[in-house]
Protein backbone atom coordinates (compact mmCIF):
# COMPACT_ATOMS: atom_id res chain seq x y z
CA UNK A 1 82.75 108.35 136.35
CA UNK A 2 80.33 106.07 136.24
CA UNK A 3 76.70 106.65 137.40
CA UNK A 4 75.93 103.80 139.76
CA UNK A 5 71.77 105.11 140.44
CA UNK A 6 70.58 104.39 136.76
CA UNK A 7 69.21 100.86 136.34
CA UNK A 8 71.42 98.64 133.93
CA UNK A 9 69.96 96.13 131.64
CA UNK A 10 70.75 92.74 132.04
CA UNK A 11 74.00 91.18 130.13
CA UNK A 12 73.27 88.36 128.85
CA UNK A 13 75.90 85.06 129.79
CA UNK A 14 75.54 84.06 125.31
CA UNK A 15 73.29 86.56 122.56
CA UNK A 16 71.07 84.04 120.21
CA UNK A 17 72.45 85.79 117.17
CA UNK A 18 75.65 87.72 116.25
CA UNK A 19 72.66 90.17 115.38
CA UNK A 20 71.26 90.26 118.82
CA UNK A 21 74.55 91.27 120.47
CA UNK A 22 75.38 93.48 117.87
CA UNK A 23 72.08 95.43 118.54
CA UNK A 24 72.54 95.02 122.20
CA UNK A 25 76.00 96.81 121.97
CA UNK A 26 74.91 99.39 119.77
CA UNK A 27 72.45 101.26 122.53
CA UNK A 28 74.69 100.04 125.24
CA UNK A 29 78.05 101.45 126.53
CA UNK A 30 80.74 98.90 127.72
CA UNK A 31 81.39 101.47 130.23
CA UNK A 32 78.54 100.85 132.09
CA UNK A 33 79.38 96.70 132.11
CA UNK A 34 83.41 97.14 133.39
CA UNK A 35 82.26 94.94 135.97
CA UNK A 36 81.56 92.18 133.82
CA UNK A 37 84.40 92.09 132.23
CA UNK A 38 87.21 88.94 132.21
CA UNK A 39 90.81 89.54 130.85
CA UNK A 40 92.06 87.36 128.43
CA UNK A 41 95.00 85.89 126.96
CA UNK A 42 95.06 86.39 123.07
CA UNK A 43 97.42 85.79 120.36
CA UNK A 44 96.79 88.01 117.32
CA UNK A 45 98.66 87.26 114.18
CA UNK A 46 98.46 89.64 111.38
CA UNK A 47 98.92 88.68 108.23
CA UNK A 48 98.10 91.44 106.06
CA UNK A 49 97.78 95.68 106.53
CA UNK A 50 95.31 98.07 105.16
CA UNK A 51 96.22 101.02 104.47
CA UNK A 52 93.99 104.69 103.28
CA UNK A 53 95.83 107.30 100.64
CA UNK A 54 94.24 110.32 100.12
CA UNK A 55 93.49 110.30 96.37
CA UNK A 56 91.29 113.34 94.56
CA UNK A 57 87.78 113.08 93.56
CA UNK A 58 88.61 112.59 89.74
CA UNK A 59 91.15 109.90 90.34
CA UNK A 60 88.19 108.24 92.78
CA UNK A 61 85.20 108.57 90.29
CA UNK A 62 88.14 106.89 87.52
CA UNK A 63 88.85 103.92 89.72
CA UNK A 64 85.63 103.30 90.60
CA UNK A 65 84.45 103.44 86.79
CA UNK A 66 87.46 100.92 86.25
CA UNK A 67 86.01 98.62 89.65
CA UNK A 68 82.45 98.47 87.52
CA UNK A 69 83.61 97.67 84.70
CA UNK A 70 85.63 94.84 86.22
CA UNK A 71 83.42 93.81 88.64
CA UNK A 72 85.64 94.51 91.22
CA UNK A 73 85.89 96.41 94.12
CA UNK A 74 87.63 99.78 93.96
CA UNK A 75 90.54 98.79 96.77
CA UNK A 76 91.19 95.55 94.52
CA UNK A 77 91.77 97.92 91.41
CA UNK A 78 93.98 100.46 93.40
CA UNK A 79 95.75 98.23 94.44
CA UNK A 80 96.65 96.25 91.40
CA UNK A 81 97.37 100.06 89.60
CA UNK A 82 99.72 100.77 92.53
CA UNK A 83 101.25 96.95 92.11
CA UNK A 84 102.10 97.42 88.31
CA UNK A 85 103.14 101.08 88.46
CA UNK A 86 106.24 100.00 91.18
CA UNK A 87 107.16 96.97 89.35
CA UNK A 88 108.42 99.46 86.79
CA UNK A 89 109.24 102.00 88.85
């Protein structure tokens, strides 16, 4: 339930900076600005999925030796491992 005595800050119509609404949100609650709110139509089209897999902390610490050595990020390197491994599989 919302509490309708407490004083809201103003919402601003545009933030100067992605930074500026960013830090707005982040001590704000959408909750309290429902009222503001405007549906809209939107089309999302997703072109690729992320998935997480639970891997141990030596197989972690490996990849991520492999990543710096590469220059590379860790997912990158998982995911090429996984890649070769079922082409043969």
């Amino acid at each position: 339930m919302k509490n309708t005595d407490r004083k809201l800050d103003p919402l601003s119509d545009e933030f100067a900076s992605e930074d500026d609404a960013s830090e707005f949100w982040d001590t704000h609650s959408i909750t309290d600005y429902e009222d503001f709110l405007e549906p809209v139509d939107l089309e999302i089209d997703l072109k690729r999925r992320h998935f997480e897999i639970e891997v141990d902390e030596e197989t972690f610490f490996a990849l991520r030796a492999i990543a710096t050595k590469h220059r590379k990020p860790v997912k990158q390197v998982a995911s090429e491992i996984l890649k070769g491994k079922l082409e043969v599989a």
